[in-house]
PDB file of N, CA and C in Angstrom:
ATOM      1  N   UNK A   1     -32.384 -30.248 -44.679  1.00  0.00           N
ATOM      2  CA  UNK A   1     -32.664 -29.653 -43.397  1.00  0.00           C
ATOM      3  C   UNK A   1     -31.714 -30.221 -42.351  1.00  0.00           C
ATOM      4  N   UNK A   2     -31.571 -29.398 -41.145  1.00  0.00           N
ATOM      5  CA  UNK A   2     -30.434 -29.902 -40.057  1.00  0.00           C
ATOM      6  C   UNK A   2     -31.220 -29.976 -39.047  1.00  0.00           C
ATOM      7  N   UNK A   3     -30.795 -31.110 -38.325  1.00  0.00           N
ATOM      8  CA  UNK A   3     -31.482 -31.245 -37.360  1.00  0.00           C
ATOM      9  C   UNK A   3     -31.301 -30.670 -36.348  1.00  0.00           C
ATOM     10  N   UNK A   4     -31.848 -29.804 -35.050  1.00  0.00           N
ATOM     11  CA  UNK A   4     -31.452 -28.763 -34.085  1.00  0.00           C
ATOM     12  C   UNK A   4     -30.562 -29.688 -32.873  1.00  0.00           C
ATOM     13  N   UNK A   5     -29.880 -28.478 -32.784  1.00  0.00           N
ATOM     14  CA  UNK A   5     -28.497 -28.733 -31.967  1.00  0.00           C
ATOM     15  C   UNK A   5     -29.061 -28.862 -30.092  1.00  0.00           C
ATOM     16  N   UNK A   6     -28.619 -29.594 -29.789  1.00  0.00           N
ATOM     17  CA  UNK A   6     -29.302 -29.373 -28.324  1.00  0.00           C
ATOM     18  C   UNK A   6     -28.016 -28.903 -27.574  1.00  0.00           C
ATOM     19  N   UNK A   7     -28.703 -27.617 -26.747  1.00  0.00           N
ATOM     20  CA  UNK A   7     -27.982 -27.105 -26.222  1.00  0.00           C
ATOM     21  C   UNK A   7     -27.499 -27.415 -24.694  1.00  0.00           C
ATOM     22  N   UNK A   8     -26.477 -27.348 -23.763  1.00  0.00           N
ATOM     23  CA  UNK A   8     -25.894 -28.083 -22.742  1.00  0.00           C
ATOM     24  C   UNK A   8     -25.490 -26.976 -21.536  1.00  0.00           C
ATOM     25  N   UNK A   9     -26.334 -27.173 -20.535  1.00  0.00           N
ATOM     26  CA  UNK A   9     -26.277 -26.063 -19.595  1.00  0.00           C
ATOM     27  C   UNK A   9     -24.847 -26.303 -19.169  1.00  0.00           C
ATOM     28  N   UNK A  10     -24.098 -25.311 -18.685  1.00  0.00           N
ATOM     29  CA  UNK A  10     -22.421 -25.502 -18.389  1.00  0.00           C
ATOM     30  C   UNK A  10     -22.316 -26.989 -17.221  1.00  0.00           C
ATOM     31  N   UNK A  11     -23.053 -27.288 -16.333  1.00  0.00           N
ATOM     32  CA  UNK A  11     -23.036 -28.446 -15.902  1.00  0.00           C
ATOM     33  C   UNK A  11     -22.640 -29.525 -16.579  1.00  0.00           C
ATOM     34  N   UNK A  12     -23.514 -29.679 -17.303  1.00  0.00           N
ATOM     35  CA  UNK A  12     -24.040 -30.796 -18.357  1.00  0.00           C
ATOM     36  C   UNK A  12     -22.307 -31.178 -19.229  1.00  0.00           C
ATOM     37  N   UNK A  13     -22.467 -29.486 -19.958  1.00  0.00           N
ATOM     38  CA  UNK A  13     -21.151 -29.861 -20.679  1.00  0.00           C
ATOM     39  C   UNK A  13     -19.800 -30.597 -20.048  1.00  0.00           C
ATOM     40  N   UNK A  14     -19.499 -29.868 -18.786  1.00  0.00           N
ATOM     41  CA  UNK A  14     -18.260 -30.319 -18.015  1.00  0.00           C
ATOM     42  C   UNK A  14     -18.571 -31.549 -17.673  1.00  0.00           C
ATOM     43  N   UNK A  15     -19.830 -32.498 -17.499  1.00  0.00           N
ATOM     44  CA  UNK A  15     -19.993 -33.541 -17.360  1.00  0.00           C
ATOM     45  C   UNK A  15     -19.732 -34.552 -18.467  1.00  0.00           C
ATOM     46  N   UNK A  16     -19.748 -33.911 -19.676  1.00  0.00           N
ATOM     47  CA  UNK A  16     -19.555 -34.808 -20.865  1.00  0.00           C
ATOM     48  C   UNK A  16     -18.136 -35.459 -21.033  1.00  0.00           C
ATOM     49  N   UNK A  17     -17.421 -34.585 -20.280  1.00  0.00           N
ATOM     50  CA  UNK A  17     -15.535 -34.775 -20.214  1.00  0.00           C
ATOM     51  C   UNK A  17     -15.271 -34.185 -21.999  1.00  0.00           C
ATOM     52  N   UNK A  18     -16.209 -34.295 -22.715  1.00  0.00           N
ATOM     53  CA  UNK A  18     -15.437 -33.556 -23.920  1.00  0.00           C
ATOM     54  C   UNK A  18     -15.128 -31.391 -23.776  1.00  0.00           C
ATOM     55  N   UNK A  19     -15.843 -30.941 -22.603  1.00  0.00           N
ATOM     56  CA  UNK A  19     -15.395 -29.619 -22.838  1.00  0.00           C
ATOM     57  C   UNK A  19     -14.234 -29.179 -22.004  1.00  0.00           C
ATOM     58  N   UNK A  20     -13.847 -30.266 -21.130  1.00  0.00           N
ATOM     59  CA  UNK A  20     -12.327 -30.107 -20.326  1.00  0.00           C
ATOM     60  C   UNK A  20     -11.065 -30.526 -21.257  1.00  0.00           C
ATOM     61  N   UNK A  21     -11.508 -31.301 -22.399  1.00  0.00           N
ATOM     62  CA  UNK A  21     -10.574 -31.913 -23.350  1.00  0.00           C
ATOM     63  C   UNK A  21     -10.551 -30.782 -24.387  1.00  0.00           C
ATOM     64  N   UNK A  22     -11.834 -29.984 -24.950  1.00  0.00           N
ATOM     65  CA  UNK A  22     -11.570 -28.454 -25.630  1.00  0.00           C
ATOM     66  C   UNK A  22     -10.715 -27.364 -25.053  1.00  0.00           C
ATOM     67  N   UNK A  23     -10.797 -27.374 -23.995  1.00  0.00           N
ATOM     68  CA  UNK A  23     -10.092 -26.285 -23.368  1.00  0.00           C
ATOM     69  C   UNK A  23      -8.498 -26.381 -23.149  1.00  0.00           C
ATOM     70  N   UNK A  24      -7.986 -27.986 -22.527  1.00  0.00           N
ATOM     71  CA  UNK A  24      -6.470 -28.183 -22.954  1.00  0.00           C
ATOM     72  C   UNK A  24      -6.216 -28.124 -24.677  1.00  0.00           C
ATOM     73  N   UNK A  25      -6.963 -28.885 -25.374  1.00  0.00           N
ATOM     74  CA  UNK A  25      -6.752 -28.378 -26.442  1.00  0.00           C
ATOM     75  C   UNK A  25      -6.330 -26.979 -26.849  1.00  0.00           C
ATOM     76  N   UNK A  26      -7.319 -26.229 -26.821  1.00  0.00           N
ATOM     77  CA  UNK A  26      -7.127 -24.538 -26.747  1.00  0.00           C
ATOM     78  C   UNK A  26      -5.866 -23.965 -25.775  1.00  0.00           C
ATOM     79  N   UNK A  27      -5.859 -24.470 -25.082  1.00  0.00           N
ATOM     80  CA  UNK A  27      -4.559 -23.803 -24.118  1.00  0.00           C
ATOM     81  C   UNK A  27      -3.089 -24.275 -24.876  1.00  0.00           C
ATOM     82  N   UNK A  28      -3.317 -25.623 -25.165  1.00  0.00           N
ATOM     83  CA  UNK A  28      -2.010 -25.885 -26.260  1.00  0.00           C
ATOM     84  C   UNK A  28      -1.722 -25.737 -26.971  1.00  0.00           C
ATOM     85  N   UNK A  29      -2.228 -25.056 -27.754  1.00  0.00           N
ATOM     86  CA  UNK A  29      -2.562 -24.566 -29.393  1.00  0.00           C
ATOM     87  C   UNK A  29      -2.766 -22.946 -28.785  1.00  0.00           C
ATOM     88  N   UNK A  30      -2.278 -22.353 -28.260  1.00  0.00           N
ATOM     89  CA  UNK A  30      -2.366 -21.444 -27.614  1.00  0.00           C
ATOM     90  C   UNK A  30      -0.739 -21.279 -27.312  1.00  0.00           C
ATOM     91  N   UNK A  31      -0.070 -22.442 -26.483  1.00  0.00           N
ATOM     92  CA  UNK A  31       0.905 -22.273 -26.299  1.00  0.00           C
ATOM     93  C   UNK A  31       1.987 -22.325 -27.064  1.00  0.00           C
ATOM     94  N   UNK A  32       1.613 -23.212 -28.415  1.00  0.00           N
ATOM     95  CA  UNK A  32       2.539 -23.274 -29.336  1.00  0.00           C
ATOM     96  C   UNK A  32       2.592 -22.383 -29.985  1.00  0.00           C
ATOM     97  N   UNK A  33       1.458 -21.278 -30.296  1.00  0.00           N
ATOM     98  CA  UNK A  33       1.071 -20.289 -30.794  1.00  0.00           C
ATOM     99  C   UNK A  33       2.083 -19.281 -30.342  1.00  0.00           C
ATOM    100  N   UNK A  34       2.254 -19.229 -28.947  1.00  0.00           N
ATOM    101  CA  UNK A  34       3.308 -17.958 -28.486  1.00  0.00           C
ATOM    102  C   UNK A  34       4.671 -18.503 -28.207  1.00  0.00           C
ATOM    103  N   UNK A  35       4.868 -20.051 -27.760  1.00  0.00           N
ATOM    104  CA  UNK A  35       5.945 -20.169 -27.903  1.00  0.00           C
ATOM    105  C   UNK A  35       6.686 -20.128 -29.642  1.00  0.00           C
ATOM    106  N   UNK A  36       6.020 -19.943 -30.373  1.00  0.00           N
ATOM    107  CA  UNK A  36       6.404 -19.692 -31.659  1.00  0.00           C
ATOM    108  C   UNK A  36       6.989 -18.242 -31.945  1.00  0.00           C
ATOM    109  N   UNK A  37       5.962 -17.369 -31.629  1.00  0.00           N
ATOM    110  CA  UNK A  37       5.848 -15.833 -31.921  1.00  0.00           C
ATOM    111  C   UNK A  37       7.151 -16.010 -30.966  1.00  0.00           C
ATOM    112  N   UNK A  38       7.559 -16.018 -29.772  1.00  0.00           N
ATOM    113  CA  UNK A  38       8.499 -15.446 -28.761  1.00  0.00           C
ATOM    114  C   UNK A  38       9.980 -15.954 -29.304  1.00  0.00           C
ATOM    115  N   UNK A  39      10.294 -16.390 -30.015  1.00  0.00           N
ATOM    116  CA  UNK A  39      11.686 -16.995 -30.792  1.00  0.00           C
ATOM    117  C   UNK A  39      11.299 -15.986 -32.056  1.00  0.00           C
ATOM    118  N   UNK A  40      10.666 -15.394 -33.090  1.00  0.00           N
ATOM    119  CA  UNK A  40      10.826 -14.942 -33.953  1.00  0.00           C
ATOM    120  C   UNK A  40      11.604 -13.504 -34.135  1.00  0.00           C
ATOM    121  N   UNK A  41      11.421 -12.454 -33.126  1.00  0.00           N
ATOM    122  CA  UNK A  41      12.696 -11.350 -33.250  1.00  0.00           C
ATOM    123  C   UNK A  41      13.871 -11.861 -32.862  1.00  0.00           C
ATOM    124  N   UNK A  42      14.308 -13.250 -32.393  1.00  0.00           N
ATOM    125  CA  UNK A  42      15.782 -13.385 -32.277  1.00  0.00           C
ATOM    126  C   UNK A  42      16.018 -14.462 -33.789  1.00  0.00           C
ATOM    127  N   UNK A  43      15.545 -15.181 -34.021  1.00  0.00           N
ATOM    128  CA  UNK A  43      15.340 -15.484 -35.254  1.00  0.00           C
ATOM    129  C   UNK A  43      15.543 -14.643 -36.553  1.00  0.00           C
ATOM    130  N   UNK A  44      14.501 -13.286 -36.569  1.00  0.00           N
ATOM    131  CA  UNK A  44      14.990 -12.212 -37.407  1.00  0.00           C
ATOM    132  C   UNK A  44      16.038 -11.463 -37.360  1.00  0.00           C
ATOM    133  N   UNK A  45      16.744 -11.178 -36.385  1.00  0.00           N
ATOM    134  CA  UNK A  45      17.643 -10.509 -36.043  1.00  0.00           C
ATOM    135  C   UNK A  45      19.411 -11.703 -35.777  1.00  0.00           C
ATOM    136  N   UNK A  46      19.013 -13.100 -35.889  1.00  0.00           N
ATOM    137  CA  UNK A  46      19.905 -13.817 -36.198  1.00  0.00           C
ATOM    138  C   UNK A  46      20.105 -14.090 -38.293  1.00  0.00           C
ATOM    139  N   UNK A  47      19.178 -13.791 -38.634  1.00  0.00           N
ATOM    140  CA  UNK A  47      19.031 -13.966 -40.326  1.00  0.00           C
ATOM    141  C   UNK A  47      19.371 -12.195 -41.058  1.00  0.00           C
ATOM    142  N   UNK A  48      19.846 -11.577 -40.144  1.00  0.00           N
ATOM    143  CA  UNK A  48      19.904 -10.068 -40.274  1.00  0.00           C
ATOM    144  C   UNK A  48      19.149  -8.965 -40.952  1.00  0.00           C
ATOM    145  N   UNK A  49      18.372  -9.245 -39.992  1.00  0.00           N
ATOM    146  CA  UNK A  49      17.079  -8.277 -40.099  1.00  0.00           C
ATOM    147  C   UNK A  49      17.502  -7.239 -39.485  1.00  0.00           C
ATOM    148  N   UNK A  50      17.048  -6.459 -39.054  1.00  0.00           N
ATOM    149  CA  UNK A  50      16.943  -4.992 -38.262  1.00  0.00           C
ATOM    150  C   UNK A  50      16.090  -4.843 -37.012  1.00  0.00           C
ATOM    151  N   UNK A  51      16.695  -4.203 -36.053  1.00  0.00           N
ATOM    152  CA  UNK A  51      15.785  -4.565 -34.450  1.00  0.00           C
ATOM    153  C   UNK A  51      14.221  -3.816 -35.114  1.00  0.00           C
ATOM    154  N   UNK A  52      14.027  -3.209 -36.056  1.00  0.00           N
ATOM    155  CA  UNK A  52      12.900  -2.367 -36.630  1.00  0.00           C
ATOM    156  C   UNK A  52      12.000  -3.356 -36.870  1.00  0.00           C
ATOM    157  N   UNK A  53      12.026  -4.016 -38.475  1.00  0.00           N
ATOM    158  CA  UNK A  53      11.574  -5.158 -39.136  1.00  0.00           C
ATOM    159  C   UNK A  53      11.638  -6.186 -37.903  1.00  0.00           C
ATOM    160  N   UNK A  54      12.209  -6.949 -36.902  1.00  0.00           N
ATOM    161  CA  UNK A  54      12.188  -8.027 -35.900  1.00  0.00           C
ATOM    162  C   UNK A  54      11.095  -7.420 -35.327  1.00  0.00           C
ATOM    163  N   UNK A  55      11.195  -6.651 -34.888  1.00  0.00           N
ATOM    164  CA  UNK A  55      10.123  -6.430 -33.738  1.00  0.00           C
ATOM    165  C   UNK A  55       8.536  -6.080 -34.237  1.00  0.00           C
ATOM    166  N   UNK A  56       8.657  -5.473 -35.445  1.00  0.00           N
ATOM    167  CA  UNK A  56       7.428  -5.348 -35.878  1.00  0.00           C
ATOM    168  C   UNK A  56       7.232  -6.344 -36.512  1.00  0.00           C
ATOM    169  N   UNK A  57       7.786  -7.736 -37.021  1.00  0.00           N
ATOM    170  CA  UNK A  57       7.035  -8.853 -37.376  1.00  0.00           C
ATOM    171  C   UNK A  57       6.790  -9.479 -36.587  1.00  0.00           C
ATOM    172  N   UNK A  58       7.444  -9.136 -35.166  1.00  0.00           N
ATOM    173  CA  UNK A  58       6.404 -10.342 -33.938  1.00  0.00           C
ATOM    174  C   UNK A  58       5.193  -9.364 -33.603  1.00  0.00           C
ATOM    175  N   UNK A  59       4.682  -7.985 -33.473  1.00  0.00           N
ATOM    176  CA  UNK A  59       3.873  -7.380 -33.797  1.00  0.00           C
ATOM    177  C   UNK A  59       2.994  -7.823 -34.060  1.00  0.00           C
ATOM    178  N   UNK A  60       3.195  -7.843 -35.796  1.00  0.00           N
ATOM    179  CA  UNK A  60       2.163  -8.321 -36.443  1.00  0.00           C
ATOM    180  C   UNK A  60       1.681  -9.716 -36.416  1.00  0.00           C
ATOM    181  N   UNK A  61       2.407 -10.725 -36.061  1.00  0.00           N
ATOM    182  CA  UNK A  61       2.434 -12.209 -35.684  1.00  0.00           C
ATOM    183  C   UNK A  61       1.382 -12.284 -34.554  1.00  0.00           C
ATOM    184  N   UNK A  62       1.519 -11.682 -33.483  1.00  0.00           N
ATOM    185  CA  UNK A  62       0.745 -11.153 -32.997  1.00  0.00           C
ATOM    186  C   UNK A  62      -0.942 -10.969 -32.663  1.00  0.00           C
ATOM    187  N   UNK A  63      -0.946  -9.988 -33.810  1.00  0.00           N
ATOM    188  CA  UNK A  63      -2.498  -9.221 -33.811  1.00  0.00           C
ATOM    189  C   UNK A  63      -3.055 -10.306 -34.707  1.00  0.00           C
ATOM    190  N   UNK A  64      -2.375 -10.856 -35.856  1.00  0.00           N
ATOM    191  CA  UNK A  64      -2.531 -11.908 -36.681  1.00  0.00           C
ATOM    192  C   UNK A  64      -3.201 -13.061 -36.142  1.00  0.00           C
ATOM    193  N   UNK A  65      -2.564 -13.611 -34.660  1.00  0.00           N
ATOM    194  CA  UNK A  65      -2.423 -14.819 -33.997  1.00  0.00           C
ATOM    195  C   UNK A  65      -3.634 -14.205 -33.471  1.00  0.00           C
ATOM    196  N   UNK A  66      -3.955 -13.298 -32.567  1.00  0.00           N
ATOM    197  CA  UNK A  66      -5.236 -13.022 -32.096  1.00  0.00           C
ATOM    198  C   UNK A  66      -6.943 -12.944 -32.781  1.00  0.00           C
ATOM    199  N   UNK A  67      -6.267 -12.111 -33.652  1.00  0.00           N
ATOM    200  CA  UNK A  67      -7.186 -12.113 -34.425  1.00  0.00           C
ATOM    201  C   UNK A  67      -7.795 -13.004 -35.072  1.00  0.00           C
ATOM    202  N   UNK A  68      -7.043 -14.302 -35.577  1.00  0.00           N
ATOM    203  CA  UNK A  68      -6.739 -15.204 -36.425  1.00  0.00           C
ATOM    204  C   UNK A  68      -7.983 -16.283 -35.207  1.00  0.00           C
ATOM    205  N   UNK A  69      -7.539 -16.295 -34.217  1.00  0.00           N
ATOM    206  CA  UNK A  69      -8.392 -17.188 -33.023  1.00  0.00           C
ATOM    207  C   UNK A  69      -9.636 -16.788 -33.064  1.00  0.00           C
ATOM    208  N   UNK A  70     -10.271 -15.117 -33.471  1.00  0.00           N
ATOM    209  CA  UNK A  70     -11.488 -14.818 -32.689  1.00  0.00           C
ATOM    210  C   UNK A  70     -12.591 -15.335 -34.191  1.00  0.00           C
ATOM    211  N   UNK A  71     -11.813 -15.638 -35.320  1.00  0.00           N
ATOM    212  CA  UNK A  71     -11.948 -15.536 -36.378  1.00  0.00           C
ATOM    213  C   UNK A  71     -12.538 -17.088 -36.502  1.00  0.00           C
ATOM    214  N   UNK A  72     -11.234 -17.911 -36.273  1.00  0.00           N
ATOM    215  CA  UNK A  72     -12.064 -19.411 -36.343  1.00  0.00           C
ATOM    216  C   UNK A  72     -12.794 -19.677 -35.476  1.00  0.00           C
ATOM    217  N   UNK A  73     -12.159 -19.153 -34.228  1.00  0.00           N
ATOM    218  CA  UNK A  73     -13.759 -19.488 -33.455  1.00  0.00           C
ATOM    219  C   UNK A  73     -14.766 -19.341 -33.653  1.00  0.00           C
ATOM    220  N   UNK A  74     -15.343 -17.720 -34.503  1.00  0.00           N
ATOM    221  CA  UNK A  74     -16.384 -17.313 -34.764  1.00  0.00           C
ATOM    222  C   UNK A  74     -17.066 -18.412 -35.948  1.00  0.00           C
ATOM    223  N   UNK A  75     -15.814 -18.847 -36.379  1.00  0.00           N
ATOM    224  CA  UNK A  75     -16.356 -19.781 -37.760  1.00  0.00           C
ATOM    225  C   UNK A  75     -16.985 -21.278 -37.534  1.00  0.00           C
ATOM    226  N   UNK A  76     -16.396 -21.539 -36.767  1.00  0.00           N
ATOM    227  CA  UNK A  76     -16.773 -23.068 -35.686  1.00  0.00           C
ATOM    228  C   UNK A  76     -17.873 -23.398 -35.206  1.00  0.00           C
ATOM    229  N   UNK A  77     -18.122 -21.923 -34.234  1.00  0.00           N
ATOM    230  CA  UNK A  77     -19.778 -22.327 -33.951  1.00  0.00           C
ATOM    231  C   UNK A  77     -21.136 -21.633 -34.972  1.00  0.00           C
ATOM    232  N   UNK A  78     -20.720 -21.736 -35.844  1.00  0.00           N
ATOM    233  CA  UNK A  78     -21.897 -21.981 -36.919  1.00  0.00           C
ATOM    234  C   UNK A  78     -22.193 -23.438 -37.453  1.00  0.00           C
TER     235      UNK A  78
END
């Protein structure tokens, strides 16, 4: 059995100093996230790709990267 989670009115949390330290977290891991994606069509198109294939793999990098976030998040708070 698990023992129940106590829950933290938004006050509370920002008082703990650990949910201002989640959120730079998230914003940096966020940023590396797109500063990644934003070098990859010159990247593809320096390894001679096609402006076609470049652009649709930052595309998909993309919906991937988004998706990919709503995904672990969803997985986290269980």
């Amino acid at each position: 059995m698990t023992d129940p989670v106590r829950q933290f009115t938004p006050k509370e949390a920002i008082r703990t100093g650990m949910l201002p330290l989640v959120w730079i977290s998230v914003v940096m891991t966020a940023g590396v996230s797109i500063f990644g994606i934003s070098f990859q069509v010159d990247f593809a198109r320096d390894v001679g790709f096609g402006p076609l294939v470049a652009a649709s793999s930052m595309g998909v990098m993309t919906v991937v990267n988004g998706v990919g976030r709503g995904v672990v998040g969803r997985l986290s708070d269980r």
